[in-house]
Protein backbone atom coordinates (compact mmCIF):
# COMPACT_ATOMS: atom_id res chain seq x y z
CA UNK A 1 10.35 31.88 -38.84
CA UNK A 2 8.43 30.98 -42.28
CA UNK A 3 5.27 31.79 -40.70
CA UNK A 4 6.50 34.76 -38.85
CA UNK A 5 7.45 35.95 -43.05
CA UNK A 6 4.57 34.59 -44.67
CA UNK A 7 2.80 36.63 -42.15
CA UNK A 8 4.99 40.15 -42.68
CA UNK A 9 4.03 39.16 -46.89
CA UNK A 10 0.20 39.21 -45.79
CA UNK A 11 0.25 42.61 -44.22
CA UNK A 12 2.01 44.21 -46.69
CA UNK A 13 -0.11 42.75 -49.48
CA UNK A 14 -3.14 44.02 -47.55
CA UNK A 15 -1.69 47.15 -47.03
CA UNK A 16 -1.23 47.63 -50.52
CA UNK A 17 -4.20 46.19 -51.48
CA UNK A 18 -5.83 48.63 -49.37
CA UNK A 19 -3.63 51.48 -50.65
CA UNK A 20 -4.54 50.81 -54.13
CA UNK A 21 -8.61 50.59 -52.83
CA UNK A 22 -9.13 53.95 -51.15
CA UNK A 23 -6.71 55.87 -54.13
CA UNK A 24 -9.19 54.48 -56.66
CA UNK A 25 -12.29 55.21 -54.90
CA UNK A 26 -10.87 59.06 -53.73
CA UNK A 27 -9.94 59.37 -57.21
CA UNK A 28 -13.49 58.33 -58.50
CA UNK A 29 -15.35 60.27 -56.33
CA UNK A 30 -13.36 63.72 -57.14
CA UNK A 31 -13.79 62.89 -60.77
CA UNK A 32 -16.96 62.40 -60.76
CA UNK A 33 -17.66 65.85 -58.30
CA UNK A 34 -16.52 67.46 -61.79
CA UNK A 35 -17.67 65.27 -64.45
CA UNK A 36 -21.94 64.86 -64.60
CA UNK A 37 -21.37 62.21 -66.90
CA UNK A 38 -19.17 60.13 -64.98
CA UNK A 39 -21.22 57.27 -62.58
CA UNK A 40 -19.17 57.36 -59.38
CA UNK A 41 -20.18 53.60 -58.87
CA UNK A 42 -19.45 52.44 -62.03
CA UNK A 43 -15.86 54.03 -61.82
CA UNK A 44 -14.80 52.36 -58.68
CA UNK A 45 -16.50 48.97 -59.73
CA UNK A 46 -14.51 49.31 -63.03
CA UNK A 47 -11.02 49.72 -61.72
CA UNK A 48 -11.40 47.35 -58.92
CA UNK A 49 -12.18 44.74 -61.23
CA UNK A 50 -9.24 45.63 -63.20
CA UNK A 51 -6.35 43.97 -61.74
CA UNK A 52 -3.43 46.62 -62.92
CA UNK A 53 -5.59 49.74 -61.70
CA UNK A 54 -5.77 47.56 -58.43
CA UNK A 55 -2.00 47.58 -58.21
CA UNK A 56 -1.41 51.13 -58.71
CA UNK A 57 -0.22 53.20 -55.70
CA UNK A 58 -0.20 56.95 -57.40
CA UNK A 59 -2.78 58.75 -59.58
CA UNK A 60 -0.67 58.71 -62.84
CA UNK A 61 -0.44 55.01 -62.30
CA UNK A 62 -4.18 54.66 -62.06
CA UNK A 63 -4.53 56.77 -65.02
CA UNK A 64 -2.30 54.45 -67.31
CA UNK A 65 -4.51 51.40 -66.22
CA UNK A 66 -7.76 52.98 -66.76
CA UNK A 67 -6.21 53.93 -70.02
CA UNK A 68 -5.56 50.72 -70.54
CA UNK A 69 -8.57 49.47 -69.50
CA UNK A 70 -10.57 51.51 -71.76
CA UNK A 71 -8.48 50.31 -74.39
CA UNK A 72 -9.27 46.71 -73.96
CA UNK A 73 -12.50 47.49 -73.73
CA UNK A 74 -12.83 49.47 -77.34
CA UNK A 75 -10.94 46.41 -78.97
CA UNK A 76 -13.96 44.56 -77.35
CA UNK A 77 -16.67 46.78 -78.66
CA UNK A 78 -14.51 47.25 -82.28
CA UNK A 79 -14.65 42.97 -81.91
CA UNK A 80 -18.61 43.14 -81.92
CA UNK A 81 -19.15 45.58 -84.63
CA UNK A 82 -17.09 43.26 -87.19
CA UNK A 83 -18.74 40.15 -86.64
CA UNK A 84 -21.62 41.89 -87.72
CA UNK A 85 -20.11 42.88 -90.38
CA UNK A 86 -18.74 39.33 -91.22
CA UNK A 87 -22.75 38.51 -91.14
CA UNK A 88 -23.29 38.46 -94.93
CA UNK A 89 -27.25 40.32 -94.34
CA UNK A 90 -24.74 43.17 -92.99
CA UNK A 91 -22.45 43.44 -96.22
CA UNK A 92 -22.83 44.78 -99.75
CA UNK A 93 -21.66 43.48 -102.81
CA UNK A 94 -21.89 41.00 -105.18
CA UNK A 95 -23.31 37.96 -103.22
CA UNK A 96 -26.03 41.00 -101.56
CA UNK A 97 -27.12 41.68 -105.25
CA UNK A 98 -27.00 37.78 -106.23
CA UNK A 99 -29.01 37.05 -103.69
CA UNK A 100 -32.18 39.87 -104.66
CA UNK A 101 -32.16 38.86 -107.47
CA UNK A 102 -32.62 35.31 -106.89
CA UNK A 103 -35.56 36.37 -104.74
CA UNK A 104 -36.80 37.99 -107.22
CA UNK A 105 -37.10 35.39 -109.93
CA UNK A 106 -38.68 32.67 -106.83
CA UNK A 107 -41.15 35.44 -105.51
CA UNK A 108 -44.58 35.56 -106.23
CA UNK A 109 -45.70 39.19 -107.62
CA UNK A 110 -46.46 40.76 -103.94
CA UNK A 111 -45.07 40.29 -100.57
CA UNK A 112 -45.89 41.70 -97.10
CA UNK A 113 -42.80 41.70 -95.00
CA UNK A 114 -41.45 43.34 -92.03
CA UNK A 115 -37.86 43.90 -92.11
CA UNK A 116 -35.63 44.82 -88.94
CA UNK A 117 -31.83 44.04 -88.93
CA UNK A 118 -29.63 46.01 -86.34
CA UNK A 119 -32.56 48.66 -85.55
CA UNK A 120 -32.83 49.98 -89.57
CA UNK A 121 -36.35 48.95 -90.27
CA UNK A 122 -39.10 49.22 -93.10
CA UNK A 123 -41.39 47.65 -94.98
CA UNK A 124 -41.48 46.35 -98.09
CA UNK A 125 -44.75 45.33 -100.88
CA UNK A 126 -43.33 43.35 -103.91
CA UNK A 127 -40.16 42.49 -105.87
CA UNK A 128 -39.25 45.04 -107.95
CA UNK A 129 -36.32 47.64 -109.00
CA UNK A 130 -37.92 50.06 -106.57
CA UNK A 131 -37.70 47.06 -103.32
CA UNK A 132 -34.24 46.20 -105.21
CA UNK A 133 -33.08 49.58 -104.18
CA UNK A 134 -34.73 49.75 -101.50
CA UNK A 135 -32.87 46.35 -99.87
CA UNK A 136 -29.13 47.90 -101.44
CA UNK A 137 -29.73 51.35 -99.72
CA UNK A 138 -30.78 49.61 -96.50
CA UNK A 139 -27.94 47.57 -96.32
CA UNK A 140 -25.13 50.18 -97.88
CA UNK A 141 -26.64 52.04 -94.97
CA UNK A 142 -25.70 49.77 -92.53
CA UNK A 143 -22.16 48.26 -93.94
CA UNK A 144 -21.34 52.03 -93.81
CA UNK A 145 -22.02 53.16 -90.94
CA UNK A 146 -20.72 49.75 -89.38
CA UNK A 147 -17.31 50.34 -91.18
CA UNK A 148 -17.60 54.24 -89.73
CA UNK A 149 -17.85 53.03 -86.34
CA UNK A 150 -14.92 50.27 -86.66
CA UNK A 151 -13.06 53.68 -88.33
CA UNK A 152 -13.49 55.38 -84.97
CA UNK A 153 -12.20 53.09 -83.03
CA UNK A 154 -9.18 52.60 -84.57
CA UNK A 155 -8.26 55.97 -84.27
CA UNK A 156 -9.61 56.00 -80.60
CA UNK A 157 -6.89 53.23 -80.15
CA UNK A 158 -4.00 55.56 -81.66
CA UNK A 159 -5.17 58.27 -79.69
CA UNK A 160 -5.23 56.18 -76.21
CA UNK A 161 -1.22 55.09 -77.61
CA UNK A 162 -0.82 58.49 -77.79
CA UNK A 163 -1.72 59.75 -74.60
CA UNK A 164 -0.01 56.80 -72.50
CA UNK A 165 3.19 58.00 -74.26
CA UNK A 166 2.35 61.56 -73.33
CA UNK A 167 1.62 60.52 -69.35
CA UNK A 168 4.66 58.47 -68.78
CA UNK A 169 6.86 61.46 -70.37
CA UNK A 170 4.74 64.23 -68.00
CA UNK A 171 2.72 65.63 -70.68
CA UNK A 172 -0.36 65.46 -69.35
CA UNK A 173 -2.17 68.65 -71.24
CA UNK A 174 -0.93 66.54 -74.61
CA UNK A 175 -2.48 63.29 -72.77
CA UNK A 176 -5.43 65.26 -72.49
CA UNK A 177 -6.18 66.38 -75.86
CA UNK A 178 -5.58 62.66 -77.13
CA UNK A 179 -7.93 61.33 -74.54
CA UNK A 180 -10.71 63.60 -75.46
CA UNK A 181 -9.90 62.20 -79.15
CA UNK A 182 -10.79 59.09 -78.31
CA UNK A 183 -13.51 59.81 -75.94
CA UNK A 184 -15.31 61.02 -79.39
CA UNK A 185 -15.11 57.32 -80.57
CA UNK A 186 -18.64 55.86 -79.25
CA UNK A 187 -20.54 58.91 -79.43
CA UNK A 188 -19.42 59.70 -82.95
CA UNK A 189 -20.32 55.80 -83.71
CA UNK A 190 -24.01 56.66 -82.57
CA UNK A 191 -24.35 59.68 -83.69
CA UNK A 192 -24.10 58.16 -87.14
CA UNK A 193 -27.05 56.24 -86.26
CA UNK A 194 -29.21 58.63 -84.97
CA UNK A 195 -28.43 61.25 -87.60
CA UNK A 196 -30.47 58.74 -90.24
CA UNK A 197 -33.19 59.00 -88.41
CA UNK A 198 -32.60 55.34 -87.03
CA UNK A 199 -32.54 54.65 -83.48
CA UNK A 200 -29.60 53.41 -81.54
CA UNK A 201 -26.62 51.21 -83.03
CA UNK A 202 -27.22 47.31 -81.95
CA UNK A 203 -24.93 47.48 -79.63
CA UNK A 204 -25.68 51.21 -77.99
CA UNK A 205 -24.81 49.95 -74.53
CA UNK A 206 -21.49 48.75 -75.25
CA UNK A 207 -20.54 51.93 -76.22
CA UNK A 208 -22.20 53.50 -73.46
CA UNK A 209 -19.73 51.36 -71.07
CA UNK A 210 -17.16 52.55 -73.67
CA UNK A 211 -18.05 56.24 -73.21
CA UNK A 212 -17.78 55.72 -69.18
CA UNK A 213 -13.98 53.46 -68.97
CA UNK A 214 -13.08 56.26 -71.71
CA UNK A 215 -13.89 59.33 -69.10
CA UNK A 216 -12.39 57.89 -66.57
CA UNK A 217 -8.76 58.44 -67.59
CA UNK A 218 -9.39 61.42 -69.17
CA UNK A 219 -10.85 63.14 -65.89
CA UNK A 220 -8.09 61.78 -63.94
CA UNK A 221 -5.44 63.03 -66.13
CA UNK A 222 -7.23 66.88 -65.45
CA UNK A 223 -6.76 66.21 -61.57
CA UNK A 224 -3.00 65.74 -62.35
């Protein structure tokens, strides 16, 4: 009799587990029939790697764990841009300008450097006021447009809160304004970037991923 039941539990898990399969990869592939930007493979590799979009047995379900999912995934990305900014070559202040100046007074009268840290690059001659403020703009630069990026995110994050809320209540045109929101999170993050005249952020493909778990939802919600 055990056997007989252990054996009535494995159907119905596989029945599920197919269940929960062929909703995400029908839902993937009519999202991504309307969305360009969306990679049908990566979709359907991203929620079946996700164990809660793997449970989910309606659309609105799989639309609260992709949700999710993208979530998890910004507080990753967010995770990378601070420890950058922990790195003390990434911050400004007091120990920045203690530390040129120390350089200064050790330095012989000309140097011939290459400089590259997270993609802002340039080159700098000799120790000076001009390389002084040359070093403090680089790196204000960076610090801010590092802080800009950690900015987005956080309000990406509200906006994903918000748009759960608005799903499980039935408001999905509300869940799909605050989705959008936070779809603007990477792209805003590089556009900072790019809109110095640098090239891409450090960590450009982690926000690419970001961009993708962040559609998913969002084009899912539009199919509800």
């Amino acid at each position: 009799m055990k056997t007989f039941d252990l054996f009535v539990t494995f159907l119905l898990f596989l029945n599920g587990f197919t269940t929960a399969q062929t909703l995400i990869r029908d839902s993937c592939k009519k999202a991504a029939a309307t969305d360009p930007e969306l990679k049908l493979g990566f979709c359907v590799q991203s929620l079946e790697g996700d164990p809660q979009s793997k449970t989910a047995t309606s659309l609105e379900g799989l639309v609260i764990a992709s949700a999710k999912n993208a979530a998890s995934k910004m507080i990753n990305v967010k995770g990378i841009v601070e420890n950058i900014l922990k790195d003390k070559r990434a911050s400004l202040g007091i120990e920045m300008l203690s530390v040129l100046r120390c350089c200064q007074c050790r330095a012989k009268a000309y140097y011939h450097r290459y400089l590259d840290i997270g993609g802002l690059k340039g080159i700098y001659y000799k120790w000076g006021p001009e390389t002084n403020a040359f070093f403090i703009t680089l790196y204000a630069r960076l610090w801010m447009l590092l802080r800009g990026c950690v900015e987005f995110y956080d309000t990406a994050g509200d906006s994903i809160d918000e748009a759960l809320t608005s799903v499980k209540s039935g408001d999905y045109d509300s869940a799909k304004v605050h989705l959008t929101a936070a779809l603007d999170a990477p792209s805003d993050c590089e556009d900072g970037f790019m809109e110095r005249k640098q090239h891409k952020s450090p960590f450009a493909n982690e926000n690419n991923v970001l961009s993708q778990k962040l559609s998913i939802p969002l084009d899912f919600t539009a199919m509800l």
